[in-house]
Structures are given as C-alpha cells and as structure tokens.
C-alpha atoms as a PDB file:
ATOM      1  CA  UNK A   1      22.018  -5.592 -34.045  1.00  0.00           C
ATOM      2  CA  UNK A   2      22.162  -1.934 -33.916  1.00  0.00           C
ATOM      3  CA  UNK A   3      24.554  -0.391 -36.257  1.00  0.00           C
ATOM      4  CA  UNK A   4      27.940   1.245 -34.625  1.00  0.00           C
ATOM      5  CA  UNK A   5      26.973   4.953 -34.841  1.00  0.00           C
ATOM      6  CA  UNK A   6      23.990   4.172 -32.580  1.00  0.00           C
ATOM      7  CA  UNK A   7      26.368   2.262 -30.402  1.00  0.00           C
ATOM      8  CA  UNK A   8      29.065   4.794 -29.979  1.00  0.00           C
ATOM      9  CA  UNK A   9      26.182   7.570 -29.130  1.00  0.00           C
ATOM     10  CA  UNK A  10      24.936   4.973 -26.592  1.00  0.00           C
ATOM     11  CA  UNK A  11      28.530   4.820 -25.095  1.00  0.00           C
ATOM     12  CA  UNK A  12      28.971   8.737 -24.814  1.00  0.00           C
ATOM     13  CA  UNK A  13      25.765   9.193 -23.114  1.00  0.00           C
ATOM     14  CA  UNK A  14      26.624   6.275 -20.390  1.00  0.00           C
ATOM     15  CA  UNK A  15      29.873   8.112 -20.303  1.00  0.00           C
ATOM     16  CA  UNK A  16      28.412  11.549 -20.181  1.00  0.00           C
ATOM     17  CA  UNK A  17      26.225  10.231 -16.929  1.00  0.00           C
ATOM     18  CA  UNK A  18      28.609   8.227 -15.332  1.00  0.00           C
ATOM     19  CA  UNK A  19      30.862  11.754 -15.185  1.00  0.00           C
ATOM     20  CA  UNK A  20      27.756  13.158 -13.142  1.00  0.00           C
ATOM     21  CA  UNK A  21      26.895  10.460 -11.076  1.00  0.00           C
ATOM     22  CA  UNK A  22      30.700  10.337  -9.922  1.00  0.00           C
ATOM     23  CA  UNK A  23      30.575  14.359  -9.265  1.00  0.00           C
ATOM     24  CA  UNK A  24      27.704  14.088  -7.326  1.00  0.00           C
ATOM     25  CA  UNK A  25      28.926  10.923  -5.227  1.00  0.00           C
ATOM     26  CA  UNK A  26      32.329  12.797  -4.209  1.00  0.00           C
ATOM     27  CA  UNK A  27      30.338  16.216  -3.431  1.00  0.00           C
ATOM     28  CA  UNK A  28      27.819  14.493  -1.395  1.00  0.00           C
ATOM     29  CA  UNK A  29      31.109  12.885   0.155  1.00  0.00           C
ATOM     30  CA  UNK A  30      32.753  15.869   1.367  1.00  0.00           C
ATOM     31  CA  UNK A  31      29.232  17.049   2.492  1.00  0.00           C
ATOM     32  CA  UNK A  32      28.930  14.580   4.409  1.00  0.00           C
ATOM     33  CA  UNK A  33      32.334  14.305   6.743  1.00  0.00           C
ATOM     34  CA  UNK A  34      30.729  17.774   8.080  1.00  0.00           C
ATOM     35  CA  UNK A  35      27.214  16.648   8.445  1.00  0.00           C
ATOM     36  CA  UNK A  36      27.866  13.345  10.147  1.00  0.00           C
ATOM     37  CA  UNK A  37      30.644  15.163  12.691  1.00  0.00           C
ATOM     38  CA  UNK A  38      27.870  17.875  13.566  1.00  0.00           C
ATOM     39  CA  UNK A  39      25.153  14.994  14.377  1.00  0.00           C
ATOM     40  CA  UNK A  40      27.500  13.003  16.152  1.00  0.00           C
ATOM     41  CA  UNK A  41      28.904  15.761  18.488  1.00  0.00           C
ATOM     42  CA  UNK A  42      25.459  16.244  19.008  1.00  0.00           C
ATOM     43  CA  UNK A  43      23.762  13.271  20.173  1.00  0.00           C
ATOM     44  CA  UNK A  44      25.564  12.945  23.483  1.00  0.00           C
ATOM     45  CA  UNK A  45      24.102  16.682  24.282  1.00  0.00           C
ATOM     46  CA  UNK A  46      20.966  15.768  23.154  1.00  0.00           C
ATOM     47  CA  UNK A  47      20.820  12.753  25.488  1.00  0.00           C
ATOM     48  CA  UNK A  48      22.150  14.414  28.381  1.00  0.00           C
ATOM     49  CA  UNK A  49      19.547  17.222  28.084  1.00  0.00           C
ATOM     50  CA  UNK A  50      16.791  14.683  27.791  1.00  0.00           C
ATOM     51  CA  UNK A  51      18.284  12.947  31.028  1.00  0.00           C
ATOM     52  CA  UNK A  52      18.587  16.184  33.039  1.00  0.00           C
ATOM     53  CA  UNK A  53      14.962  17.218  32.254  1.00  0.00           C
ATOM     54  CA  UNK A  54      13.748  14.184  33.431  1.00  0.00           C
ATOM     55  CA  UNK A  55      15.749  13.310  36.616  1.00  0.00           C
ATOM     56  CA  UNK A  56      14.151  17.060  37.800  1.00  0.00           C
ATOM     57  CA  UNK A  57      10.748  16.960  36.373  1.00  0.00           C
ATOM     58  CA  UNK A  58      10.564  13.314  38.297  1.00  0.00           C
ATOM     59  CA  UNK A  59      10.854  15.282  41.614  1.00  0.00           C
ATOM     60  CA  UNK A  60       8.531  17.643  41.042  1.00  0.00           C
ATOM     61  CA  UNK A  61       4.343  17.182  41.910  1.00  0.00           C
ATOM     62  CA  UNK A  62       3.270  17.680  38.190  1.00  0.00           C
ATOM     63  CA  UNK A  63       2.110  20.852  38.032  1.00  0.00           C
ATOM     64  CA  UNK A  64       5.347  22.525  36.598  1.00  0.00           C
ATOM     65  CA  UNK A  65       5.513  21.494  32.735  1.00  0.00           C
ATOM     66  CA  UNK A  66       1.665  20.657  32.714  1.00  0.00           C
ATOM     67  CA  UNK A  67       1.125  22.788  29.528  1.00  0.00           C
ATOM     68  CA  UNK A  68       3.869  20.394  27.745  1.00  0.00           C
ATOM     69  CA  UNK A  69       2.697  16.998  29.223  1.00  0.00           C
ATOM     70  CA  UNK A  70      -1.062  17.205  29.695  1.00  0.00           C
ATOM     71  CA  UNK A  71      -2.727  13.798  28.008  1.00  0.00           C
ATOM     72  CA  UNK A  72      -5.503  14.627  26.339  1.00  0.00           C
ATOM     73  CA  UNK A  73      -8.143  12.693  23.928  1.00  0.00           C
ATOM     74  CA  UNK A  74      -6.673  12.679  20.693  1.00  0.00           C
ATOM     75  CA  UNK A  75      -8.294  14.048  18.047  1.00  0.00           C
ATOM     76  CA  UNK A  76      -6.023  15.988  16.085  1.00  0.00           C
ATOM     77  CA  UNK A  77      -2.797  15.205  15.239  1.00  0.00           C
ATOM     78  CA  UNK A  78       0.092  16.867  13.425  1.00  0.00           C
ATOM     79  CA  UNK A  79       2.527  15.046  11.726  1.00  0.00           C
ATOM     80  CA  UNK A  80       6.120  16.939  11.308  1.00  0.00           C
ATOM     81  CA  UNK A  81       7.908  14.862   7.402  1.00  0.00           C
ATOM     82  CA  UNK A  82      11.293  15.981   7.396  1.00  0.00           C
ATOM     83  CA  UNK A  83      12.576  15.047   3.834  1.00  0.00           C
ATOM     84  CA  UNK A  84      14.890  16.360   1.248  1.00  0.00           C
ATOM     85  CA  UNK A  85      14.731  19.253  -0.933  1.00  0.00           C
ATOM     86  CA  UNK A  86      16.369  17.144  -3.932  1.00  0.00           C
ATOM     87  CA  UNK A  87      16.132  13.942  -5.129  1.00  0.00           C
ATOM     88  CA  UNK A  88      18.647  10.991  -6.383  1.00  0.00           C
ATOM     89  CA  UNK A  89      19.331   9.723  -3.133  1.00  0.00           C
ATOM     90  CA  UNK A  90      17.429   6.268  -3.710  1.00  0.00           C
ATOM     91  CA  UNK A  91      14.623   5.447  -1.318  1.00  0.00           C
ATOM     92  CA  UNK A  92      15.779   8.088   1.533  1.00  0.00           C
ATOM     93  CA  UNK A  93      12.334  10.649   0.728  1.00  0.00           C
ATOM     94  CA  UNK A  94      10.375   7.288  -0.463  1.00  0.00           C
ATOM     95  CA  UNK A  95      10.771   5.832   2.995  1.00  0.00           C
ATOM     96  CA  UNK A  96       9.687   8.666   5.140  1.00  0.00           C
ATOM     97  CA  UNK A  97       6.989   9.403   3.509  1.00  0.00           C
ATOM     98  CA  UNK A  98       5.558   6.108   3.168  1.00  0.00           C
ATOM     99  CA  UNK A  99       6.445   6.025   7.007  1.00  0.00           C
ATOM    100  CA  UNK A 100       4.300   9.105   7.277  1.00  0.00           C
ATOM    101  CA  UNK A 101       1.438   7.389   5.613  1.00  0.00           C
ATOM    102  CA  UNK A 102       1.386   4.888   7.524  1.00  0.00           C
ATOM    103  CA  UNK A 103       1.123   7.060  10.739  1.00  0.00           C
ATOM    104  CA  UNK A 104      -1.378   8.779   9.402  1.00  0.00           C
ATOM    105  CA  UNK A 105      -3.927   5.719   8.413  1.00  0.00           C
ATOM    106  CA  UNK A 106      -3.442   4.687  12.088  1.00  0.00           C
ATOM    107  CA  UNK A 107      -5.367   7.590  13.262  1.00  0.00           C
ATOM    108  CA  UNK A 108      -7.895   6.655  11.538  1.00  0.00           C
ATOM    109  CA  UNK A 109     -11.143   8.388  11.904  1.00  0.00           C
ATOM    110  CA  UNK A 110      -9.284  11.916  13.543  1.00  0.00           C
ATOM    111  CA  UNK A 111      -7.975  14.915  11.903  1.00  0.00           C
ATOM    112  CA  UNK A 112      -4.269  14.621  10.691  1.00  0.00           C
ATOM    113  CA  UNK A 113      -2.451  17.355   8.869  1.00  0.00           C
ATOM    114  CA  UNK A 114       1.117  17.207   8.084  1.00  0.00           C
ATOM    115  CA  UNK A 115       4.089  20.148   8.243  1.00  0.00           C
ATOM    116  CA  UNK A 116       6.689  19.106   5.677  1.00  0.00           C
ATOM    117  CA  UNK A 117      10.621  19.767   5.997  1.00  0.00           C
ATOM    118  CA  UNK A 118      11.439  19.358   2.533  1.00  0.00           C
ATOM    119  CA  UNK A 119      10.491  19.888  -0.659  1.00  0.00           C
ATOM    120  CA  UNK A 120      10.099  16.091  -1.897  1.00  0.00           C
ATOM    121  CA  UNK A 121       7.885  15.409   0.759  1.00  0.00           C
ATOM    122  CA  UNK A 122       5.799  18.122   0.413  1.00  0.00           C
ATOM    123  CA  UNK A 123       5.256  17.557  -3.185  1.00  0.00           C
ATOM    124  CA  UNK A 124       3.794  13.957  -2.581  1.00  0.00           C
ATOM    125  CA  UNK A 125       2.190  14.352   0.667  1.00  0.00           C
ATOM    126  CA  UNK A 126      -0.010  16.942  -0.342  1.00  0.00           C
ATOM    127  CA  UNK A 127      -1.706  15.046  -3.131  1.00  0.00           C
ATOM    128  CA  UNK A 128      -3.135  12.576  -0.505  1.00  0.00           C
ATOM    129  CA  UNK A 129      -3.157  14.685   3.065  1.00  0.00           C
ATOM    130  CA  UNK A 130      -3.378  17.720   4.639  1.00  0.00           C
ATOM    131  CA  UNK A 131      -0.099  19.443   4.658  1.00  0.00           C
ATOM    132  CA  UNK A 132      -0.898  22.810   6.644  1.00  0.00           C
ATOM    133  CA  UNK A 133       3.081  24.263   5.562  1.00  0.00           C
ATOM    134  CA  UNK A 134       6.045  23.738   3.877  1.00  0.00           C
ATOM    135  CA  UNK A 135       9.382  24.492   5.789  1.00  0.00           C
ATOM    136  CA  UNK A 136      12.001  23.375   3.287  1.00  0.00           C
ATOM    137  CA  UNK A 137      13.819  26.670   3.863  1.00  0.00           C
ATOM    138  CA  UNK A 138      15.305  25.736   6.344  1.00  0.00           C
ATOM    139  CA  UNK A 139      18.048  23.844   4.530  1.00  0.00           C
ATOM    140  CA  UNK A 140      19.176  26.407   3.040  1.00  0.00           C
ATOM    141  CA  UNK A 141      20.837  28.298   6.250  1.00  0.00           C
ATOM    142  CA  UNK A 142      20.378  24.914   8.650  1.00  0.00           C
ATOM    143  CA  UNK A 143      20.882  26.307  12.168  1.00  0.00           C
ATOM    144  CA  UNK A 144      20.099  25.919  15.341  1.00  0.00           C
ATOM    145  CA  UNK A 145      17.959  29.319  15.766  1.00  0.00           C
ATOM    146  CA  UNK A 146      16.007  28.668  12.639  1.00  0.00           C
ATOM    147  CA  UNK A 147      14.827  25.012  13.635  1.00  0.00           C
ATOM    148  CA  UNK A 148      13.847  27.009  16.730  1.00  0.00           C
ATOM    149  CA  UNK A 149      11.692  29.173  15.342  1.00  0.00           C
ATOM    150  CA  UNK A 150       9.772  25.769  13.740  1.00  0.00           C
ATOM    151  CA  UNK A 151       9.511  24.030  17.446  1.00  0.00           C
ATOM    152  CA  UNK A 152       8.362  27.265  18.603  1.00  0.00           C
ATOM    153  CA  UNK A 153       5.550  27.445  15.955  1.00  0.00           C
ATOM    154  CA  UNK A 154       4.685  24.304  16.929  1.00  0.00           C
ATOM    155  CA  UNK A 155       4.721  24.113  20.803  1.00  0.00           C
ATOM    156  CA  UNK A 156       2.429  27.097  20.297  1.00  0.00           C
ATOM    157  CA  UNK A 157      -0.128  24.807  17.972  1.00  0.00           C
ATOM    158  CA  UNK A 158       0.063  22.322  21.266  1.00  0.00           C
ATOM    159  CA  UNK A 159      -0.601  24.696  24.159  1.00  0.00           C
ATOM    160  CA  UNK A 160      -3.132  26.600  22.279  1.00  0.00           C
ATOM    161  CA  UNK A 161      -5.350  23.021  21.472  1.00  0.00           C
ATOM    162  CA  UNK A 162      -4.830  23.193  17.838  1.00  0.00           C
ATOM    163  CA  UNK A 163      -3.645  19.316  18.152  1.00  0.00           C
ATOM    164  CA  UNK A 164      -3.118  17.240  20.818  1.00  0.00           C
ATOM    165  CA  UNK A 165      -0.646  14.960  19.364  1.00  0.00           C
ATOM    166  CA  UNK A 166       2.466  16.136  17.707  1.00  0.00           C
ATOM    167  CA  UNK A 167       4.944  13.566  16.037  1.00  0.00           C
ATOM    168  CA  UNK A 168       8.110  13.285  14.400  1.00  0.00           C
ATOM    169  CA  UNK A 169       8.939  11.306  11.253  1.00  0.00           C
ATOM    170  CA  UNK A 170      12.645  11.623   9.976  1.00  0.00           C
ATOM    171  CA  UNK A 171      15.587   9.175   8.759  1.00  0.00           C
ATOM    172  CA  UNK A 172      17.873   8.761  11.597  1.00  0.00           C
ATOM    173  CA  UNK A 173      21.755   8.711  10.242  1.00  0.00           C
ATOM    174  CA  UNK A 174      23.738   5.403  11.393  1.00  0.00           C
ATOM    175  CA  UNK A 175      26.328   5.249   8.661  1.00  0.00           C
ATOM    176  CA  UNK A 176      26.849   6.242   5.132  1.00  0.00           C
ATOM    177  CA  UNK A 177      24.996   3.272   3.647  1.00  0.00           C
ATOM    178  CA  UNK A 178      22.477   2.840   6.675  1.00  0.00           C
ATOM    179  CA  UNK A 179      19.328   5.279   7.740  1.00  0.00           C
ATOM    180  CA  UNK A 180      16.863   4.178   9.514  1.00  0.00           C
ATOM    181  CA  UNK A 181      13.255   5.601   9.737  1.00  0.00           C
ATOM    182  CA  UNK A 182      12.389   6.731  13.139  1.00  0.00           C
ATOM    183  CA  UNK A 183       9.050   8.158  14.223  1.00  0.00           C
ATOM    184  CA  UNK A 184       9.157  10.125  17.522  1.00  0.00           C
ATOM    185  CA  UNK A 185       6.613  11.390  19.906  1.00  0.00           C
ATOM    186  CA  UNK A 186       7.230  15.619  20.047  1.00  0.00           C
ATOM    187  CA  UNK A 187       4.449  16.777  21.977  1.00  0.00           C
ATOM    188  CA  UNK A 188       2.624  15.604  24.680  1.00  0.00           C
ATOM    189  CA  UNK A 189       5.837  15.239  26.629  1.00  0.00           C
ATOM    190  CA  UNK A 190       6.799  11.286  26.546  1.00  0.00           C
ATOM    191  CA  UNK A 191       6.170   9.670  30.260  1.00  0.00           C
ATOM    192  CA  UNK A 192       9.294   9.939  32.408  1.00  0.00           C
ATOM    193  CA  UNK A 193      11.628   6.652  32.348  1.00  0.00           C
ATOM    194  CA  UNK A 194      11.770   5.583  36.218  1.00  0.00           C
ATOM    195  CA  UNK A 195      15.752   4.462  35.524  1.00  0.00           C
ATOM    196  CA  UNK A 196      16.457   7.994  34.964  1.00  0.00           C
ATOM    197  CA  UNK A 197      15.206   9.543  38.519  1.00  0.00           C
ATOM    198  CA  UNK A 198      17.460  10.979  40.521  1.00  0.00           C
ATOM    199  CA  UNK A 199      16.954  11.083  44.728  1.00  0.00           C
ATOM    200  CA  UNK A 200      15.426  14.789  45.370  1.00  0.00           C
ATOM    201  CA  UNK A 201      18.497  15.194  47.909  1.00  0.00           C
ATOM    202  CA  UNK A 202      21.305  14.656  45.572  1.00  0.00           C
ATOM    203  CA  UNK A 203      21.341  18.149  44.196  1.00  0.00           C
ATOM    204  CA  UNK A 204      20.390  21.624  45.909  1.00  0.00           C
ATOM    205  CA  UNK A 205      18.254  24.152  42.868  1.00  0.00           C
ATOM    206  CA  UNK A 206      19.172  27.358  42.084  1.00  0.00           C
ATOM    207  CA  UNK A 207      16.666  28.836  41.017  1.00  0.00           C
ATOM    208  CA  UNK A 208      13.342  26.249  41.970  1.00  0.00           C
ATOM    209  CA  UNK A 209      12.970  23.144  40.098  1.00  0.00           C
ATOM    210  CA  UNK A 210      10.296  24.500  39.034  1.00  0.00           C
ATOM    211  CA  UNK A 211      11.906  27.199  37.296  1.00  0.00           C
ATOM    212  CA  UNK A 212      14.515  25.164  35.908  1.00  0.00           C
ATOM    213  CA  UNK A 213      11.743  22.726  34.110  1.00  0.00           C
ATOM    214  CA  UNK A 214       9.992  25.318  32.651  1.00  0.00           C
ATOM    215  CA  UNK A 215      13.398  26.788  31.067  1.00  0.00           C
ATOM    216  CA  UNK A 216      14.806  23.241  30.180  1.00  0.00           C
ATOM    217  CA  UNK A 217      11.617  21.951  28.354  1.00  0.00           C
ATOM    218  CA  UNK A 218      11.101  24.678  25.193  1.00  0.00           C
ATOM    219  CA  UNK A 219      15.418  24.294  25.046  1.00  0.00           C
ATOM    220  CA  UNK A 220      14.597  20.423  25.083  1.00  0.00           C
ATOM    221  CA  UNK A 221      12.176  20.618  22.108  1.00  0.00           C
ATOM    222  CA  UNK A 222      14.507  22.771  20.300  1.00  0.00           C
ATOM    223  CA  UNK A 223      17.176  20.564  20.565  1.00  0.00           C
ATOM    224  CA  UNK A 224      14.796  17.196  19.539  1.00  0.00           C
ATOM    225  CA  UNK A 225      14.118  18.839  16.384  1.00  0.00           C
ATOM    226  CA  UNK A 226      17.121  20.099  15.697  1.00  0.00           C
ATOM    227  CA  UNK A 227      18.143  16.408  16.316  1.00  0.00           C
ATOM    228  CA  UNK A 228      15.880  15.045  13.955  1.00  0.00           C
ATOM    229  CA  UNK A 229      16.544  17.399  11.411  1.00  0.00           C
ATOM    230  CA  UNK A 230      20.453  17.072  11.452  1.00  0.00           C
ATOM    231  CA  UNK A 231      20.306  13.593  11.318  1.00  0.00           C
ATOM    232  CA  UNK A 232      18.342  13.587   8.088  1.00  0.00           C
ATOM    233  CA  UNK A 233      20.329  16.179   6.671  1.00  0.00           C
ATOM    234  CA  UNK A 234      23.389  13.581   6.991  1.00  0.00           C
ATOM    235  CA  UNK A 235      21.111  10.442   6.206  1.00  0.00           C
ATOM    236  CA  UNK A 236      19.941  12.021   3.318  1.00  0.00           C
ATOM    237  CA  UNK A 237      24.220  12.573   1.851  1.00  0.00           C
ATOM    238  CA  UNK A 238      24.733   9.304   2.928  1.00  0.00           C
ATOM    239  CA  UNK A 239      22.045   8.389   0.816  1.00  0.00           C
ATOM    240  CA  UNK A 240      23.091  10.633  -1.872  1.00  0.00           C
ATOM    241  CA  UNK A 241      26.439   9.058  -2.130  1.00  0.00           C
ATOM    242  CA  UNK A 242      25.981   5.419  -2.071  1.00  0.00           C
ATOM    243  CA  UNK A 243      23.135   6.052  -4.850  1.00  0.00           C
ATOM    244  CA  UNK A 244      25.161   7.636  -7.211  1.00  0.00           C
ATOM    245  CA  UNK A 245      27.939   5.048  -5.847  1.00  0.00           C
ATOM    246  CA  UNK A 246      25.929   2.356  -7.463  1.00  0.00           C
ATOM    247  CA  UNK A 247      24.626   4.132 -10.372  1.00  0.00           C
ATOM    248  CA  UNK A 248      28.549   5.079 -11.520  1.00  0.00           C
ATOM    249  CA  UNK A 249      28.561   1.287 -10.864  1.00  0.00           C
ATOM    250  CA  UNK A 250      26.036   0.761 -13.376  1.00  0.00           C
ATOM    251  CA  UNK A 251      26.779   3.057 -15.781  1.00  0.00           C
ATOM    252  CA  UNK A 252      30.627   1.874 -15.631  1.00  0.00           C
ATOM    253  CA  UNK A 253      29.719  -2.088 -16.398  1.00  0.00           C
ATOM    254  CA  UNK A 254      26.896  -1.098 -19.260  1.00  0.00           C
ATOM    255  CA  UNK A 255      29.810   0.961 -20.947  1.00  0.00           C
ATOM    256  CA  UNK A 256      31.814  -2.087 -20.582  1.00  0.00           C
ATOM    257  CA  UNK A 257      28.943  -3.953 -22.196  1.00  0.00           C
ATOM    258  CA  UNK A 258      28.418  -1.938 -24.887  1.00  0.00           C
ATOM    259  CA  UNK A 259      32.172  -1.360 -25.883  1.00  0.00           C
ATOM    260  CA  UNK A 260      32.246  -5.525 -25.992  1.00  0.00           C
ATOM    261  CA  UNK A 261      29.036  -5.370 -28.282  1.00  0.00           C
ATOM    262  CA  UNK A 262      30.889  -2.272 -30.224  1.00  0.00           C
ATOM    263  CA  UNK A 263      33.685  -4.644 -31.236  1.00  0.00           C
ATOM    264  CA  UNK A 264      31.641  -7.362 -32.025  1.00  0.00           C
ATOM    265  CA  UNK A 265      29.853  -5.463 -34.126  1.00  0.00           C
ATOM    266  CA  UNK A 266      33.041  -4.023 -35.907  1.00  0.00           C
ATOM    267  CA  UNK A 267      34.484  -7.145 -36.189  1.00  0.00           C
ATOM    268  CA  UNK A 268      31.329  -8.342 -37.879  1.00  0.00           C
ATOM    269  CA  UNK A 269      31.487  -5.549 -40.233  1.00  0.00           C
ATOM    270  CA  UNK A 270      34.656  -5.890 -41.152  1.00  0.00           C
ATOM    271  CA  UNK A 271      34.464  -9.581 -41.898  1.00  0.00           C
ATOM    272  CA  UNK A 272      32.249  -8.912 -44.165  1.00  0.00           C
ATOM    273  CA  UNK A 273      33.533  -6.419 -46.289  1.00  0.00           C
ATOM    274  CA  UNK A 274      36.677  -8.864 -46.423  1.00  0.00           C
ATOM    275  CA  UNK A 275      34.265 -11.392 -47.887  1.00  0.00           C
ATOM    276  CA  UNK A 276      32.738  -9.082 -50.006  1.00  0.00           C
ATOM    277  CA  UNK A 277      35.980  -8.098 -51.616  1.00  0.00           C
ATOM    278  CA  UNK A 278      36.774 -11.384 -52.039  1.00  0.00           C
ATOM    279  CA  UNK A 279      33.602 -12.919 -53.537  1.00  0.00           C
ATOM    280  CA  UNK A 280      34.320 -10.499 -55.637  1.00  0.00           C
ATOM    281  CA  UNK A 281      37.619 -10.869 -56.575  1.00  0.00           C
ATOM    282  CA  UNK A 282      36.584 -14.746 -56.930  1.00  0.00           C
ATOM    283  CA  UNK A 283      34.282 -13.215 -59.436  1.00  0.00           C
ATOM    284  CA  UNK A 284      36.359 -11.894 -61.982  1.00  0.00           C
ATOM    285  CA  UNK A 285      39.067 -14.876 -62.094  1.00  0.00           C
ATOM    286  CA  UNK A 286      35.401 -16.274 -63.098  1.00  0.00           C
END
C-alpha cells in the first residue's frame, strides 16, 4: 500500500485537475448558449435559400448555373475537414477525420487532396493525405465574410477544373451531448428535388431568372459553408462540455477513492503504533 504522503499528493493533483476540468466545462457552457442560438437562427435561412434556388433554377432550360452544376468524370476531388483548433472535446476531431478517411479511400484510384478548417485536423490529415491548406484562422474572427472568402477560393478551384468534386465533412450540432458527422456534396451543384418546383406562373422575375440564379448560387455556397462551419463550431462546445463534464466526474469519484484508501491507510498506521506502544509497554512489566 502506498504510504500517505504519496496518497495525499495523489489527492491534490486529482483535485488540482478536477478545478480545470470544471473551468473549462462552465466556459465551454456559456460559449455555447451563443453558438447554438447563432446555428439555430440560422438553419431556417439556410433552408429557405436552398428552397428558393431550386424552385427557380427548376424553371429554367439549364444553361443558367451550368458553371456550378456541370457533371463531369471525376477525377479529382477536394475534400473540405472542418475540425477544431483545440483538443479535449472527446471524439468530436477523431470522428471527422476518420469520416474524412473514409471518403477519401472511396475514391480510390483518383486524386484527393484535403483543405482543413482546423488545426487538429490538419495536424493528422497531413501525415496520411494531401492537405493543399490550412484555414484554421478562421475561428479566430468566425464571420460570415471570412467563410466567404473560403467558398470563394473554392468555387474558383471548381470552375477553373482544378477538381470536379468538392465535398463537405463537418459535425453537425443536434444538442449539447449529440453531433453527428455529416458529409455534404459542395460542388457540382446537388440535382434539384422535384417536391421543391414551383409552377413557372406563380411568380413574375424581376430581374430574369436567369439573373436571379446566377446571384442566388455563389450567396447559396456561402451560406452552406458558413452552415457547416457554425454548426461545428457549436458541436465542437457541446463536445467540450460534456467531456470535461465526465472527466470532473471522474476525477470527483477517484478523489473519493483515494480519500477512503487515505483513511484506511491512517487507520492502519495508527493501529499499529498503538500496538507498538503496547508490546512494548507489555515488555517492561516483563
């Protein structure tokens, strides 16, 4: 059994890092009531963008948009890893980028390179693929024209035949305990849902349709991305917080544990300088 000084050490360093775990769970807290209201007021834009381009594009002839929906052979592909720039939130960077993996090995035989959102991600994709940049700036001032400027970089890589497949791997936030790993098609354009047309007659244009496609699809990208990335930005608190949830969880029932084996340990000691004293009063009666 280990002697008490080692035991009360062990007890102020499970102390000592259940004091940080429980900092970081209520900071990743408060961080994220504002992340999850900014992804939820989103979503419902989002989705009504998404609708809108589609109900016009579906009246159109096909020529409008080509650039942005034009199926070609795929040979090169670009996978977009959006991770976390710090770690400690469990399996949150773990799953994407085993989700990106996967992607990956199922172009097999074509060129994939990967643009990383994140600094974890980065740092482990790039011992096993191609990752062609690292954007995990963009954290640190997360707005709308900076995610922008990262769908514009890569709409260009599209339309100028650097790849002709561009997708999306990211955790998508459901609640503070649940993300789930979505992969989504960026570029080619996804085929338009037939339950989302609208009759050409319902609406009268100003300016063309035409006009209006071309305007609504580089905003629609934007937005997808911007999406993506603001739900992993509150995925990845959520994570955060029930991780260090758990781990003051942890911490709190080993201290437990080693208080109880701290006492028993005392109380052994003590016993036995009580028996020591009197063996050895027994001794000199003797």
């Amino acid at each position: 059994m280990a002697n008490l000084k080692e035991i009360r050490n062990r007890i102020t360093s499970v102390q000592s890092t259940m004091q940080i775990t429980s900092a970081m769970k209520m900071v990743s807290a408060a961080k994220l009531k504002k992340a999850q209201d900014a992804i939820t007021a989103m979503r419902p834009y989002a989705e009504k963008l998404t609708e809108l381009l589609q109900s016009v594009s579906a009246t159109l002839d096909g020529e409008a948009g080509g650039q942005y929906t034009s199926q070609r052979q795929i040979n090169r592909v670009l996978i977009v890893a959006i991770t976390s720039n710090r770690g400690l939130c469990g399996a949150f960077n773990t799953n994407v980028i085993k989700q990106a993996k996967i992607v990956a090995d199922s172009y097999a035989g074509k060129q994939v390179d990967i643009l990383a959102i994140g600094k974890k991600g980065n740092d482990v994709l790039r011992k096993t693929n191609t990752v062609i940049d690292n954007k995990s700036e963009v954290f640190d001032q997360l707005t709308f024209d900076n995610v922008a400027a990262i769908s514009d970089l890569l709409t260009e890589k599209f339309i100028a035949g650097d790849y002709d497949k561009i997708e999306i791997v990211y955790n998508q936030f459901k609640n503070a305990a649940t993300q789930i790993v979505q992969t989504e098609q960026f570029l080619p354009l996804a085929p338009i849902q037939s339950n989302t047309l609208v009759a050409a007659g319902d609406y009268i244009f100003e300016p063309s349709k035409e006009e209006i496609v071309l305007t609504l699809i580089p905003k629609s990208l934007k937005t997808q991305l911007y999406k993506a990335i603001r739900d992993s930005f509150a995925s990845e608190h959520g994570a955060r917080m029930t991780a260090m949830h758990k781990a003051t969880d942890n911490a709190t029932e080993l201290r437990n544990q080693l208080k109880l084996t701290y006492n028993k340990a005392r109380q052994a000691a003590i016993t036995n300088e009580i028996l020591e004293i009197v063996g050895g009063a027994e001794a000199l009666k003797g």
